[in-house]
C-alpha atoms as a PDB file:
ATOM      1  CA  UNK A   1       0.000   0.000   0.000  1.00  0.00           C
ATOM      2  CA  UNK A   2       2.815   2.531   0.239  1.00  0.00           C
ATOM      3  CA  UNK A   3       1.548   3.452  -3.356  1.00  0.00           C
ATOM      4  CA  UNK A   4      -1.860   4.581  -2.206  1.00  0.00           C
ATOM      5  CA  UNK A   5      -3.559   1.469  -3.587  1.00  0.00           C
ATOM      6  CA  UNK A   6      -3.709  -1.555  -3.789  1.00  0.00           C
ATOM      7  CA  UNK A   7      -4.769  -4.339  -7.139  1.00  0.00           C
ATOM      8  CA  UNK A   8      -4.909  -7.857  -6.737  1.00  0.00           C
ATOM      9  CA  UNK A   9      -4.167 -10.847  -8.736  1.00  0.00           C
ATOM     10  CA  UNK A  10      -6.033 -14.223  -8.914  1.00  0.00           C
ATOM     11  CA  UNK A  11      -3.602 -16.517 -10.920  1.00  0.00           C
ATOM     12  CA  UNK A  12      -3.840 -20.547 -11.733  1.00  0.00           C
ATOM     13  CA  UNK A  13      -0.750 -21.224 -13.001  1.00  0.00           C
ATOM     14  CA  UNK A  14       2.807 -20.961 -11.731  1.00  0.00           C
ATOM     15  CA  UNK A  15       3.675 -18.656 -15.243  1.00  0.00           C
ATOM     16  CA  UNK A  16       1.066 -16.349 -13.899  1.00  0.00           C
ATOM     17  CA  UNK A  17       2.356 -15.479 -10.757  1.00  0.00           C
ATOM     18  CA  UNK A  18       5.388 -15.227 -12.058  1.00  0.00           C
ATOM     19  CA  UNK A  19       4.688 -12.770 -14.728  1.00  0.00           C
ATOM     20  CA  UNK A  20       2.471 -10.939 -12.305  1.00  0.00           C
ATOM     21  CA  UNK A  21       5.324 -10.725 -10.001  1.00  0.00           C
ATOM     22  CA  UNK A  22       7.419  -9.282 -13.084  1.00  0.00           C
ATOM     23  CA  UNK A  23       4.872  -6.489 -13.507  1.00  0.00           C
ATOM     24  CA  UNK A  24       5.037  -5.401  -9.747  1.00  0.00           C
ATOM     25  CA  UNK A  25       3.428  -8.208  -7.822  1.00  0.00           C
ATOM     26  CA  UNK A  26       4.419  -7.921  -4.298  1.00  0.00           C
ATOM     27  CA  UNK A  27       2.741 -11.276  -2.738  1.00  0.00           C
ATOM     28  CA  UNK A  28       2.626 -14.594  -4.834  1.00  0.00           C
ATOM     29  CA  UNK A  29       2.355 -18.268  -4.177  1.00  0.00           C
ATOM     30  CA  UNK A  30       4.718 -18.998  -1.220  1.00  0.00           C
ATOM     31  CA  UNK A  31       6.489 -21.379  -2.901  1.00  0.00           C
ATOM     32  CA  UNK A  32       8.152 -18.529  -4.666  1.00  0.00           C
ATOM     33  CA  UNK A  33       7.898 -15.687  -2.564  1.00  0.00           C
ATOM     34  CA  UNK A  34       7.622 -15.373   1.012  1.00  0.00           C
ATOM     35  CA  UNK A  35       4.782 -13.330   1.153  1.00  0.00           C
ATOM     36  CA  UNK A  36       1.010 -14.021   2.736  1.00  0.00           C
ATOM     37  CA  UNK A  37      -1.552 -16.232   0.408  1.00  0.00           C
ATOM     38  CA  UNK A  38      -5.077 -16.251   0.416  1.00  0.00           C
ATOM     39  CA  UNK A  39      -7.117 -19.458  -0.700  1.00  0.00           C
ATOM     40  CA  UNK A  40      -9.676 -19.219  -2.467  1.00  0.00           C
ATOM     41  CA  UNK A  41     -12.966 -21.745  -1.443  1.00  0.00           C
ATOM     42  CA  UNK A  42     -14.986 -22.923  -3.517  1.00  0.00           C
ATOM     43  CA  UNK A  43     -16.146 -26.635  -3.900  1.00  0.00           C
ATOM     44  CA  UNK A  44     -18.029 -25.992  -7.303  1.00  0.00           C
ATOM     45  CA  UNK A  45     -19.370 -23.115  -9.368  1.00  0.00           C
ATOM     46  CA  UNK A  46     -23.316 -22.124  -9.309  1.00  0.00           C
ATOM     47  CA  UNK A  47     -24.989 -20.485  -6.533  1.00  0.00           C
ATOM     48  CA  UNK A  48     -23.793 -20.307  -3.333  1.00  0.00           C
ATOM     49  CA  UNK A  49     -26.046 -22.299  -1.493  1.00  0.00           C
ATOM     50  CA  UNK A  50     -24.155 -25.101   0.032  1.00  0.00           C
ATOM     51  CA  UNK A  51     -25.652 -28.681   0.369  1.00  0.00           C
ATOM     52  CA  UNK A  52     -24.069 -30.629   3.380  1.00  0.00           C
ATOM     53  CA  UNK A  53     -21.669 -31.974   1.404  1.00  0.00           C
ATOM     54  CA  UNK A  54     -20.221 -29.732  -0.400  1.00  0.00           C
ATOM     55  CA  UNK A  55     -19.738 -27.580   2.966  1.00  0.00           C
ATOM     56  CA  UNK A  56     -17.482 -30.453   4.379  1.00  0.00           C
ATOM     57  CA  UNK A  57     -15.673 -30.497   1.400  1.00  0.00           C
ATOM     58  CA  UNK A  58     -14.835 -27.037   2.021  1.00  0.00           C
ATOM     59  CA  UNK A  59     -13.927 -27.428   5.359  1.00  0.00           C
ATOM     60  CA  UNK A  60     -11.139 -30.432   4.324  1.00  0.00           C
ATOM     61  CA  UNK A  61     -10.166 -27.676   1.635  1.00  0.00           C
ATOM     62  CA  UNK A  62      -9.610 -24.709   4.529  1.00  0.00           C
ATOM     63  CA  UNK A  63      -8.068 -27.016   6.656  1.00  0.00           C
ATOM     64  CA  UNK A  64      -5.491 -28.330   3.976  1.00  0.00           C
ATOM     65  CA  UNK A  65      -5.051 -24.830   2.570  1.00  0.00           C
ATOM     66  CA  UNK A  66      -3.904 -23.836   6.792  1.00  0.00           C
ATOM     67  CA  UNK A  67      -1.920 -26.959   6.646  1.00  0.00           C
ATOM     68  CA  UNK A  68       0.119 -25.661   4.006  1.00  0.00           C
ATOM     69  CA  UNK A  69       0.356 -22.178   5.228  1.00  0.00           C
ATOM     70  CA  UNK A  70      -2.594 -20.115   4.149  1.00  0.00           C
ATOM     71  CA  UNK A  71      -2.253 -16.574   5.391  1.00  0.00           C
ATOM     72  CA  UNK A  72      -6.033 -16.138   4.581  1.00  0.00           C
ATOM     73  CA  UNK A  73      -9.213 -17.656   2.782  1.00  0.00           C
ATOM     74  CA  UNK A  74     -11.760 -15.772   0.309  1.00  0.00           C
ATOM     75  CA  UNK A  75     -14.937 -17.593   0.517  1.00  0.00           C
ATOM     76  CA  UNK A  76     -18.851 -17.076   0.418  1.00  0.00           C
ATOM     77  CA  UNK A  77     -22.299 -19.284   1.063  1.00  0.00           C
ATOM     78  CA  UNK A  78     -25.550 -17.925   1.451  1.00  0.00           C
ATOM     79  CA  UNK A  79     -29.124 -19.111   2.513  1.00  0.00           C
ATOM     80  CA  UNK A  80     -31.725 -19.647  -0.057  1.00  0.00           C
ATOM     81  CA  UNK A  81     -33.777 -16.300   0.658  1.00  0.00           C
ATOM     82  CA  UNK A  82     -30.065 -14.387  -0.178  1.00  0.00           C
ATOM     83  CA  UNK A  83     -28.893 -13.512   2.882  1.00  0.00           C
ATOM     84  CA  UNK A  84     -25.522 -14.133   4.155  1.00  0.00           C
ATOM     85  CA  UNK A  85     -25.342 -17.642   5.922  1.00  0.00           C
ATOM     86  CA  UNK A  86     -23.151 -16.114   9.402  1.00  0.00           C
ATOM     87  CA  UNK A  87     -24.137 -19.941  10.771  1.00  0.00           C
ATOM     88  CA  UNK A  88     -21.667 -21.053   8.108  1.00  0.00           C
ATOM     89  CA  UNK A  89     -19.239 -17.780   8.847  1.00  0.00           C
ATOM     90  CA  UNK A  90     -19.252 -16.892   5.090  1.00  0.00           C
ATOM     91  CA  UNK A  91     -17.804 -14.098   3.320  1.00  0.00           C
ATOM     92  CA  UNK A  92     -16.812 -12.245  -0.059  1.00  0.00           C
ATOM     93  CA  UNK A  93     -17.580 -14.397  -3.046  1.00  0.00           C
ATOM     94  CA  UNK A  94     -21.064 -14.579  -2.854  1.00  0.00           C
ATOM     95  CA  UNK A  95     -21.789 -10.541  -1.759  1.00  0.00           C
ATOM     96  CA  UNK A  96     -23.289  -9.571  -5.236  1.00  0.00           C
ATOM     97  CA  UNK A  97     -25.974 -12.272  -4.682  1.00  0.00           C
ATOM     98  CA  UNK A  98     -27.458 -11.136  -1.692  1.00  0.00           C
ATOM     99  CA  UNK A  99     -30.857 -10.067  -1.017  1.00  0.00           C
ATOM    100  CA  UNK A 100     -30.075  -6.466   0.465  1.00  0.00           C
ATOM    101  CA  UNK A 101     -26.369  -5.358  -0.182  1.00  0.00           C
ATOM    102  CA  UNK A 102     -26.000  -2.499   2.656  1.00  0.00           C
ATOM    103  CA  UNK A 103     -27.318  -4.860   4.728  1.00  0.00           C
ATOM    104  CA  UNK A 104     -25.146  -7.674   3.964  1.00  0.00           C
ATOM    105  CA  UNK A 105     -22.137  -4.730   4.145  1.00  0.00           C
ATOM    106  CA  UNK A 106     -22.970  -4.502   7.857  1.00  0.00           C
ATOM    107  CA  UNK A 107     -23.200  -8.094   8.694  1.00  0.00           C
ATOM    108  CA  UNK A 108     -19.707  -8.919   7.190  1.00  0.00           C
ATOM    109  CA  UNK A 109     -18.401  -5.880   9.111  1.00  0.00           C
ATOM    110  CA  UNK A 110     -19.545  -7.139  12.219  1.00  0.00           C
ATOM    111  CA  UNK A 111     -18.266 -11.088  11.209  1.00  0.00           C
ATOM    112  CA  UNK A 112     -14.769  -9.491  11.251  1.00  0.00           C
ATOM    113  CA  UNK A 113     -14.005  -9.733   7.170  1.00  0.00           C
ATOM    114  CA  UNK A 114     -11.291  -7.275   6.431  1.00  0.00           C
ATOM    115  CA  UNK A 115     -12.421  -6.540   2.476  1.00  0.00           C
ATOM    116  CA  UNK A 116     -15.503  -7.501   0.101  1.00  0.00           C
ATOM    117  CA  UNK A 117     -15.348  -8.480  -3.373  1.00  0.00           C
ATOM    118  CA  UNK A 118     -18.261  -6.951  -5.394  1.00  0.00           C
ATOM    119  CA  UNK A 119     -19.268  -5.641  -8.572  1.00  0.00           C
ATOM    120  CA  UNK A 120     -21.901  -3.772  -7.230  1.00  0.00           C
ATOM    121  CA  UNK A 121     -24.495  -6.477  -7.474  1.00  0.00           C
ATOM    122  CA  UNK A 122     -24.509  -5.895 -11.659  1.00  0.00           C
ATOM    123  CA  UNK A 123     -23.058  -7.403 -14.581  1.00  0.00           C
ATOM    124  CA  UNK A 124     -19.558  -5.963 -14.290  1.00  0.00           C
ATOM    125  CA  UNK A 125     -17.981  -2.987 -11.818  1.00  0.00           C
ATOM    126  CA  UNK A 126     -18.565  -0.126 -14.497  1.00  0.00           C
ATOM    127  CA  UNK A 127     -22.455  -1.180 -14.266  1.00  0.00           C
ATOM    128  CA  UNK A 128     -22.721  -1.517 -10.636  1.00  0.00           C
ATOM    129  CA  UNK A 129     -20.403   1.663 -10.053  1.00  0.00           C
ATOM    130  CA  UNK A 130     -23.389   4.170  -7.701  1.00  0.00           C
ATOM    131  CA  UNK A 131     -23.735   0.871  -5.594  1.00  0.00           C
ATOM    132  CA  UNK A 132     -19.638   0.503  -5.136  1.00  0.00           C
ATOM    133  CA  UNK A 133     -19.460   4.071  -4.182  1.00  0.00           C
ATOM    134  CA  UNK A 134     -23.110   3.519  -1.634  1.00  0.00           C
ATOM    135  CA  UNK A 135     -21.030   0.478   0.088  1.00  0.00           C
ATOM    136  CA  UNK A 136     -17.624   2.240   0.248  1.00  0.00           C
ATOM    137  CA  UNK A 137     -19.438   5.480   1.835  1.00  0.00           C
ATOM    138  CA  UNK A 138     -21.010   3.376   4.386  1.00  0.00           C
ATOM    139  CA  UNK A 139     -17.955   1.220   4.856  1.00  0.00           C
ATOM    140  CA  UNK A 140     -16.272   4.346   6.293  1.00  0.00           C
ATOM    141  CA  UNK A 141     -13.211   2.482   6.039  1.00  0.00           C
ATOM    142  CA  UNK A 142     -14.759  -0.378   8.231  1.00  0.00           C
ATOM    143  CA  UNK A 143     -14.000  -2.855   5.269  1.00  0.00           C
ATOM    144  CA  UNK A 144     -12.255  -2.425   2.014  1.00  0.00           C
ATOM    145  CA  UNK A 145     -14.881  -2.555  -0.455  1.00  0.00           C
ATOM    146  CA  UNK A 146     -13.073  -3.865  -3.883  1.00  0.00           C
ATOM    147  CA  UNK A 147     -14.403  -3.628  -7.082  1.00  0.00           C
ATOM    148  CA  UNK A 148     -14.308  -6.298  -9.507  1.00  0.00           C
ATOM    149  CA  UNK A 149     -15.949  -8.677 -12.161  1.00  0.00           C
ATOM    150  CA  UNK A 150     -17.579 -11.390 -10.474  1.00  0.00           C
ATOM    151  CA  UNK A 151     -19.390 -13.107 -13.552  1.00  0.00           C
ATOM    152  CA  UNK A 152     -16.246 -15.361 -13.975  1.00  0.00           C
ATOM    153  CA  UNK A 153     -14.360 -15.513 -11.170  1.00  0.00           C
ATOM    154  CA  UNK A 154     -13.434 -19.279 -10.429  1.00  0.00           C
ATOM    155  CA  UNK A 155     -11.501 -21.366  -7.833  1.00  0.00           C
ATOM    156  CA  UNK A 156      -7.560 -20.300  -7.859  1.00  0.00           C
ATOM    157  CA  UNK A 157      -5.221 -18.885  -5.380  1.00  0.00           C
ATOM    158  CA  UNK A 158      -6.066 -15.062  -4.741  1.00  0.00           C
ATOM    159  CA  UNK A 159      -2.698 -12.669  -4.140  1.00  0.00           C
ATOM    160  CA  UNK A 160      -3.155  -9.575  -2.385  1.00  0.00           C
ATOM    161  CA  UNK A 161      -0.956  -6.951  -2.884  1.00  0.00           C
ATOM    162  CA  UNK A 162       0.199  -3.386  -3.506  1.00  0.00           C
ATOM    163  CA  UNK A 163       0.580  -3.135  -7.299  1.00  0.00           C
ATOM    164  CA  UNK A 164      -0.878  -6.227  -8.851  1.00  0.00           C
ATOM    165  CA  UNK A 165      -3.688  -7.180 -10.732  1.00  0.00           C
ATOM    166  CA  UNK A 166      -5.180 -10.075 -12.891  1.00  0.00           C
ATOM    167  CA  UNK A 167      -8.343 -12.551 -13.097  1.00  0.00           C
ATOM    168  CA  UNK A 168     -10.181 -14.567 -14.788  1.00  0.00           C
ATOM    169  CA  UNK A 169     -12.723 -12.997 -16.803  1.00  0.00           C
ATOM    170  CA  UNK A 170     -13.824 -12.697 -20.301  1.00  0.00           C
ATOM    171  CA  UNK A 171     -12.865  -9.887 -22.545  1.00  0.00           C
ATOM    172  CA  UNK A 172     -14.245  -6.774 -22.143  1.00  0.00           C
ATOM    173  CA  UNK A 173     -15.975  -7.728 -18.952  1.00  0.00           C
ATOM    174  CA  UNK A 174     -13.733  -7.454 -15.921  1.00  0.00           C
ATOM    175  CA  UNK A 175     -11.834  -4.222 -14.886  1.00  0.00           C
ATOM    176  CA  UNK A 176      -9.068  -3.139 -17.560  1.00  0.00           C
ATOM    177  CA  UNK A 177      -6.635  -0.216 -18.563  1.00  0.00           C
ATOM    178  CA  UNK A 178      -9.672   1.103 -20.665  1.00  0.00           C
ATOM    179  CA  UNK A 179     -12.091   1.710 -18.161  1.00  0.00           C
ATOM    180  CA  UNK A 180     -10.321   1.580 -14.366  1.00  0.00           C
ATOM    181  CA  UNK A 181      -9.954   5.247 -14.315  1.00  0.00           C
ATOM    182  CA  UNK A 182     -13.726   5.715 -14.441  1.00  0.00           C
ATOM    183  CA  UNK A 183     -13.986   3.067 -12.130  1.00  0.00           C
ATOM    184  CA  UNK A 184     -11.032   3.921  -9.659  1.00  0.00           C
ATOM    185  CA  UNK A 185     -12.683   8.209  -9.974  1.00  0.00           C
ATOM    186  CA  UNK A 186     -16.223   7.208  -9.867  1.00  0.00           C
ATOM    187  CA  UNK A 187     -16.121   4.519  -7.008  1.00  0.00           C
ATOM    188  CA  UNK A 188     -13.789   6.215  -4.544  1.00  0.00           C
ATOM    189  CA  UNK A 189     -11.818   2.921  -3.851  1.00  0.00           C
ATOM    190  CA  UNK A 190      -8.144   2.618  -3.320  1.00  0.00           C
ATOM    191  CA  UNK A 191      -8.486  -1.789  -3.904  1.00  0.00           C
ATOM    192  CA  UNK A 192      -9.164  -3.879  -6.779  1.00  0.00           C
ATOM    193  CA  UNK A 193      -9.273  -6.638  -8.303  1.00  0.00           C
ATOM    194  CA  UNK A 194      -9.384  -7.088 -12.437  1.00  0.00           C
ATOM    195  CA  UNK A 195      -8.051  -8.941 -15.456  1.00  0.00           C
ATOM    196  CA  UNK A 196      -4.553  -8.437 -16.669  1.00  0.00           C
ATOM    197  CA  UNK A 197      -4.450 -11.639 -18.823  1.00  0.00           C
ATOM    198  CA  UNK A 198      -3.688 -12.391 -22.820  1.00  0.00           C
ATOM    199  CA  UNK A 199      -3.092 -15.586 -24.427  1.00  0.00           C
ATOM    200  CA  UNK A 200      -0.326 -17.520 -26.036  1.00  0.00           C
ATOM    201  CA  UNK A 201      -0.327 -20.685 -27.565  1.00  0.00           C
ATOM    202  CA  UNK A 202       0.926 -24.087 -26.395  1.00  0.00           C
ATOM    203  CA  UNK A 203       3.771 -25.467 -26.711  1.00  0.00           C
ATOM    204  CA  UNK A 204       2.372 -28.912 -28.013  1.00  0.00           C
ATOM    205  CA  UNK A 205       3.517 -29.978 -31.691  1.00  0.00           C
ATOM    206  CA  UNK A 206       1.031 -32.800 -32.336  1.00  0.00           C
ATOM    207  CA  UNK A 207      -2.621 -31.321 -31.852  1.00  0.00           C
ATOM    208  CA  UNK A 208      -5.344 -33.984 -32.390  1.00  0.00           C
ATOM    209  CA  UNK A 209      -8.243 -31.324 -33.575  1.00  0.00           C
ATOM    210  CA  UNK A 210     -10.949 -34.332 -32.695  1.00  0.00           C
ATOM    211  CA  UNK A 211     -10.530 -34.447 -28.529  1.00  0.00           C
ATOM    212  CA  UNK A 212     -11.096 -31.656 -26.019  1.00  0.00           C
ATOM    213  CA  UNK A 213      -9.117 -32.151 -22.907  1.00  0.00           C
ATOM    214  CA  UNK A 214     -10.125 -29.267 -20.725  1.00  0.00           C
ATOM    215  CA  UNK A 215     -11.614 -27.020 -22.677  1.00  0.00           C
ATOM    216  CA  UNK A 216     -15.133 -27.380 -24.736  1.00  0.00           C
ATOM    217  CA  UNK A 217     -15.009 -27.454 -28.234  1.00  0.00           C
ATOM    218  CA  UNK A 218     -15.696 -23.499 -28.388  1.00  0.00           C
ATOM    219  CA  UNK A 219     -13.021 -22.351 -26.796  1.00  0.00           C
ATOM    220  CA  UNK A 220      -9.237 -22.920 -28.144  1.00  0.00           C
ATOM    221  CA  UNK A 221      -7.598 -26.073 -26.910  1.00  0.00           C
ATOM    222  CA  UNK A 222      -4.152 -25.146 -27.219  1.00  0.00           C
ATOM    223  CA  UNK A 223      -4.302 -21.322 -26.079  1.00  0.00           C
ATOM    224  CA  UNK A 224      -2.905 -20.555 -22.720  1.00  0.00           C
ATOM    225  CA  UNK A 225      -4.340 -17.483 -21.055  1.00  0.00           C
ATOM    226  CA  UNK A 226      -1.618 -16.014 -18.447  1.00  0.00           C
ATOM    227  CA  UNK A 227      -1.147 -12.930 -16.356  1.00  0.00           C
ATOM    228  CA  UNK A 228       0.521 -10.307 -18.765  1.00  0.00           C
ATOM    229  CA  UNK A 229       3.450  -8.485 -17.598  1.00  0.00           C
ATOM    230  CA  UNK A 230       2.838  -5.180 -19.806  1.00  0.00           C
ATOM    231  CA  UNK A 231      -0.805  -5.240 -18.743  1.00  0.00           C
ATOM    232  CA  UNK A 232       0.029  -5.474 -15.236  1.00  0.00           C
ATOM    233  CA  UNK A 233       2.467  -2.387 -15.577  1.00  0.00           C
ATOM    234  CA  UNK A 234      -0.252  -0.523 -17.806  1.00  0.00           C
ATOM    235  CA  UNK A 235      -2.463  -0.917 -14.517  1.00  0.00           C
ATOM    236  CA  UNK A 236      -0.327  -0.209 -12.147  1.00  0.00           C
ATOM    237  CA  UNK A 237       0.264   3.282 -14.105  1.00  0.00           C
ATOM    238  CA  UNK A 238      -2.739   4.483 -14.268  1.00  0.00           C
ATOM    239  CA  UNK A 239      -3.746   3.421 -10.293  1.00  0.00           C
ATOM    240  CA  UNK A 240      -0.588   5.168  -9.531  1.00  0.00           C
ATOM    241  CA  UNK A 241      -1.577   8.564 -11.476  1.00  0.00           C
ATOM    242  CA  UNK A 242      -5.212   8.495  -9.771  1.00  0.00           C
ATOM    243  CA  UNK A 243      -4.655   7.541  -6.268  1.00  0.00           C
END
């Protein structure tokens, strides 16, 4: 934060830490820097209305993620009338599906989160913008209200830190060097989270065009999408000029 700011990276791949690290990532997976982790949990995508299950799956998950040295954990669950499930302790995922978001604001306060993920309960920050600036007025500094494209946002290892950024959303829909001005100016925040990602093809020589191992048939099988250094700089300019 001694920048004024602060952007975060959600990364899947070793390469993408790394490269996010090479465009000013301060915190990345501890095996190669020595710098706090957050785990992300999430036992499937969907809702986030947790069958028995699937909640003690998560709880193996948080207990292997401490095991290995998780500094933190980014989860959400809610009950089936959208409110946030505090019986299950939940969190920042699942805060632009809630019934009543200043509501919800308060109840996480009072839970003890430290930050909320949220794209102001629309289809990406830029649309939800008045409600990002309604939560981080009310936050009062409370909780760090970060903007950021939920429609895509997957299981993965979120990185917190001064001067990073990345995701995994679809073009044009998470927070980019085009349009984080508007959303840095117009929301008042000083955290977020947004895509810094480009792709590059795979290394493999023999490509059998017939068999989809991964990815569906719509989406390239042998295109690698990774955290781009340039794009990480790009943001890291413009935060740096606003806040």
């Amino acid at each position: 934060m001694d920048d004024g700011f602060l952007m975060e990276v959600c990364v899947d791949s070793v390469e993408s830490a790394v490269n996010a690290e090479r465009g000013g990532l301060l915190q990345v997976v501890k095996q190669c820097v020595r710098v706090p982790v957050f785990v992300m949990i999430r036992p499937r995508g969907g809702d986030f209305l947790y069958s028995d299950r699937e909640v003690e799956v998560m709880k193996a998950d948080i207990r292997l993620a401490k095991l290995h040295g998780a500094d933190g954990l980014v989860f959400g669950a809610l009950t089936e009338d959208g409110r946030i499930d505090t019986e299950l302790c939940t969190a920042l995922l699942a805060f632009d599906m809630v019934h009543d978001p200043l509501v919800a604001l308060e109840t996480l306060i009072s839970l003890g989160f430290e930050r909320v993920l949220t794209s102001g309960c629309d289809s990406s920050a830029l649309e939800g913008l008045s409600l990002i600036k309604r939560l981080a007025e009310q936050a009062k500094g409370r909780i760090v209200v970060m903007p950021v494209y939920m429609g895509d946002v997957r299981s993965g290892i979120v990185l917190s830190a001064p001067c990073v950024t990345s995701g995994l959303f679809p073009p044009g829909g998470g927070i980019t060097e085009r349009n984080l001005q508007r959303i840095l100016e117009g929301s008042t925040a000083s955290e977020f989270h947004c895509s810094a990602r480009s792709a590059r093809d795979s290394g493999m020589k023999f490509r059998n065009p017939n068999v989809a191992m991964g990815a569906s048939f719509s989406a390239p099988e042998y295109s690698i999408k990774v955290a781009d250094v340039a794009k990480v700089r790009t943001l890291n300019a413009i935060a740096k000029n606003i806040l």
